[in-house]
Every structure is written in structure tokens, then in C-alpha cells.
C-alpha atoms as a PDB file:
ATOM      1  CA  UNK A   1      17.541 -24.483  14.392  1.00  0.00           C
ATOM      2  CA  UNK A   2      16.749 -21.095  13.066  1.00  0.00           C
ATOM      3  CA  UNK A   3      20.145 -20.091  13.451  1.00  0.00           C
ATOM      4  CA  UNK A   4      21.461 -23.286  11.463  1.00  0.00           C
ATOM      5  CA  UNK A   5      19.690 -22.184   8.541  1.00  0.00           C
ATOM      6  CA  UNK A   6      20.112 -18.322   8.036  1.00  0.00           C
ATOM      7  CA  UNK A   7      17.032 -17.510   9.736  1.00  0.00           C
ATOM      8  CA  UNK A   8      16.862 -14.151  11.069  1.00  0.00           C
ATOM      9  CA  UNK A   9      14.494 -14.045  14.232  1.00  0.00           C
ATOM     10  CA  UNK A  10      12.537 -10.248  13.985  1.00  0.00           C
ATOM     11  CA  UNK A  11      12.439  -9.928  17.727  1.00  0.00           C
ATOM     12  CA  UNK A  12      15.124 -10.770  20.464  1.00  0.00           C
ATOM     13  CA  UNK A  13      12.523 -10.252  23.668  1.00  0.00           C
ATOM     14  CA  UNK A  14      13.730  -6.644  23.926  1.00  0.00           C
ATOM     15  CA  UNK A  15      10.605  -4.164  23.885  1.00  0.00           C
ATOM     16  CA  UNK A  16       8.563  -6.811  22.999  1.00  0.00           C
ATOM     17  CA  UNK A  17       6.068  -5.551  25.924  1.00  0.00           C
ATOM     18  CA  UNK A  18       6.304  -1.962  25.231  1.00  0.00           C
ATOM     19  CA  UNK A  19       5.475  -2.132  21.367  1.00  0.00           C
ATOM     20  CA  UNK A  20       2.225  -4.468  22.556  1.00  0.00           C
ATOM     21  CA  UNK A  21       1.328  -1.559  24.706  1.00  0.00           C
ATOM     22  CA  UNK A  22       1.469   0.412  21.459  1.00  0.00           C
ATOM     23  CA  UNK A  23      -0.529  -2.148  19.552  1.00  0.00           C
ATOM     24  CA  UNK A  24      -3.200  -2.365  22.309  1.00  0.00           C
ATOM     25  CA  UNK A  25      -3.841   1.535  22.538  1.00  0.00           C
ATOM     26  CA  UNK A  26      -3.860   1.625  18.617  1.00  0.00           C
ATOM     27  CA  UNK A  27      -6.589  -1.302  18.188  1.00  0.00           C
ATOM     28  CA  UNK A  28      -8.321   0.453  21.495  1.00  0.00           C
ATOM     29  CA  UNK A  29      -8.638   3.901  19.373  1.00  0.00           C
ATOM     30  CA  UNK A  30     -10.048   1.731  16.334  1.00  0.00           C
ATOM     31  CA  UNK A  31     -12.530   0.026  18.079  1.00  0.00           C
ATOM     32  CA  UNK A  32     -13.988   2.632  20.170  1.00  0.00           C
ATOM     33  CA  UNK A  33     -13.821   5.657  17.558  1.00  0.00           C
ATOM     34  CA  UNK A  34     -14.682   3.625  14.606  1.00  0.00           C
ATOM     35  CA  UNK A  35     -15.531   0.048  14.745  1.00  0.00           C
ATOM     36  CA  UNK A  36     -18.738  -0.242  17.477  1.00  0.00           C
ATOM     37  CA  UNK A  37     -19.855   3.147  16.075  1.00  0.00           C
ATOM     38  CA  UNK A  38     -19.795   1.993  12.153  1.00  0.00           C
ATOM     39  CA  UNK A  39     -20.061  -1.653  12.167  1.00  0.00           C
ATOM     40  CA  UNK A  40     -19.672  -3.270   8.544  1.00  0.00           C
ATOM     41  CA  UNK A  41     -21.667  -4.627   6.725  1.00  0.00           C
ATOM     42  CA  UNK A  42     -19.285  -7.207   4.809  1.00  0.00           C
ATOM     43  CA  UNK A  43     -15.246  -7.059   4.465  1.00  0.00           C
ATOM     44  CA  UNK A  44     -14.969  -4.120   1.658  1.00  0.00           C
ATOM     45  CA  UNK A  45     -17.227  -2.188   3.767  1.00  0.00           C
ATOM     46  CA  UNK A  46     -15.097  -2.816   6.160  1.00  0.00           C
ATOM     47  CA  UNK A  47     -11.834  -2.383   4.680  1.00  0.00           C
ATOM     48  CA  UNK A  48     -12.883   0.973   3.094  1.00  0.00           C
ATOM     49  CA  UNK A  49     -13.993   2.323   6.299  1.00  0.00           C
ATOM     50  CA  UNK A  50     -10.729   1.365   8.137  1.00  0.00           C
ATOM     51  CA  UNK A  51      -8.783   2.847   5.460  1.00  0.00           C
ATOM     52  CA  UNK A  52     -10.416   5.874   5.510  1.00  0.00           C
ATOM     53  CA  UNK A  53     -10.159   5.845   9.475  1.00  0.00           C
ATOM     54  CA  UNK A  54      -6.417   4.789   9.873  1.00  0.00           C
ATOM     55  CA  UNK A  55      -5.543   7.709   7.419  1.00  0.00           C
ATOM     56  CA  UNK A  56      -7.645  10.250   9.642  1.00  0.00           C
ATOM     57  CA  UNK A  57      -5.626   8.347  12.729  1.00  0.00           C
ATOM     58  CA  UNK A  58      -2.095   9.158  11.008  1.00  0.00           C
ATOM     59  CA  UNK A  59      -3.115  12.507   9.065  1.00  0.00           C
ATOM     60  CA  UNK A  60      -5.790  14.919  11.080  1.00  0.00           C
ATOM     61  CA  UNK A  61      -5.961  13.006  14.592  1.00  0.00           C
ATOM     62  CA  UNK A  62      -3.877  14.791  17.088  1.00  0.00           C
ATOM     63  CA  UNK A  63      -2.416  12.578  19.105  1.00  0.00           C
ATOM     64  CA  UNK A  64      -1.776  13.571  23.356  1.00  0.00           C
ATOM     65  CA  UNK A  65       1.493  11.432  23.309  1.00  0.00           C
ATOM     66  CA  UNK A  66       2.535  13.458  20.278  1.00  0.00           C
ATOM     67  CA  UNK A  67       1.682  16.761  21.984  1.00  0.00           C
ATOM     68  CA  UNK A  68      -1.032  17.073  20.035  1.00  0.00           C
ATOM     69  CA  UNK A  69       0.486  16.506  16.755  1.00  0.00           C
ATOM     70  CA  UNK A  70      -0.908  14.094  14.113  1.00  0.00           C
ATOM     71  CA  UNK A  71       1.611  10.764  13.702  1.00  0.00           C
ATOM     72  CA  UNK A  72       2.169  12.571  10.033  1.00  0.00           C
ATOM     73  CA  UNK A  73       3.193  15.878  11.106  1.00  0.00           C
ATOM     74  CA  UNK A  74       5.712  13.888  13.778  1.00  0.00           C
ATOM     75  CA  UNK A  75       7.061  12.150  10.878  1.00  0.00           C
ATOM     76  CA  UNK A  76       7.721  14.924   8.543  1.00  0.00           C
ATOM     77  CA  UNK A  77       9.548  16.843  11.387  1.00  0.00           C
ATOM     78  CA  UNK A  78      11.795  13.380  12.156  1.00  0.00           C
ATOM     79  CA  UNK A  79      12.405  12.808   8.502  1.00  0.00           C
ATOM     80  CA  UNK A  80      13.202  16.750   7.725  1.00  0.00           C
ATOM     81  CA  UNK A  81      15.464  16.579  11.638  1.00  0.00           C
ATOM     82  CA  UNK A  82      17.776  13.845   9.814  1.00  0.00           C
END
């Protein structure tokens, strides 16, 4: 049906368990280095604070998987590599 009508489907089943592995680590990080030790006290608390702490994740955080880099500092060497 989705086919029939031009749909493009994001995902053909291919990795789709490996990026949730991503996914879950990421949300694990957020919820035990920011979440149960700030909790909100309304949504713009909330979406301040997680601003604040996803651009700490991606900017200062050094990441083990990254060997220690920040997911910034990966980037810039990928985008400066092509």
C-alpha cells in the first residue's frame, strides 16, 4: 500500500536493533546524569535543562566509545576527513 502511493518507508529492518541500542544508552546517560538528579519542575524547566544537558552531552562530554572525544570534536574531524 505504501509502495502504491509513493511512500518511502525510513527503515527496511536493517540496523534497526543496533541504532535502538544507541537510543537506549543515550536516554540511559540522560536519565541517570541529569534527569533523577534535577527533576523539573514544569516542561520549560524541563526543556531548558535538557537543552543545556544534551549540548554538554555533544560538546564537553567525552565519550569512551569515541575514545574519549566529545560527539562534536568526532564530527568536526569526519566533516574536515571528507
Amino acid at each position: 500500500m505504501l509502495k502504491a502511493n509513493d511512500i518511502r518507508i525510513s527503515m527496511d529492518g536493517k540496523g534497526r536493533a543496533i541504532d535502538n541500542v544507541f537510543i537506549e544508552r543515550l536516554w540511559r546517560s540522560v536519565k541517570t546524569e541529569y534527569v533523577h538528579i534535577n527533576p523539573a519542575n514544569g516542561g520549560i524547566e524541563l526543556y531548558k535543562g535538557m537543552k543545556k544537558y544534551m549540548e554538554f552531552y555533544n560538546e564537553e562530554r567525552p565519550h569512551q566509545s569515541l575514545e574519549y572525544r566529545t560527539p562534536k570534536q568526532d564530527f568536526e574531524a569526519m566533516k574536515q576527513a571528507a
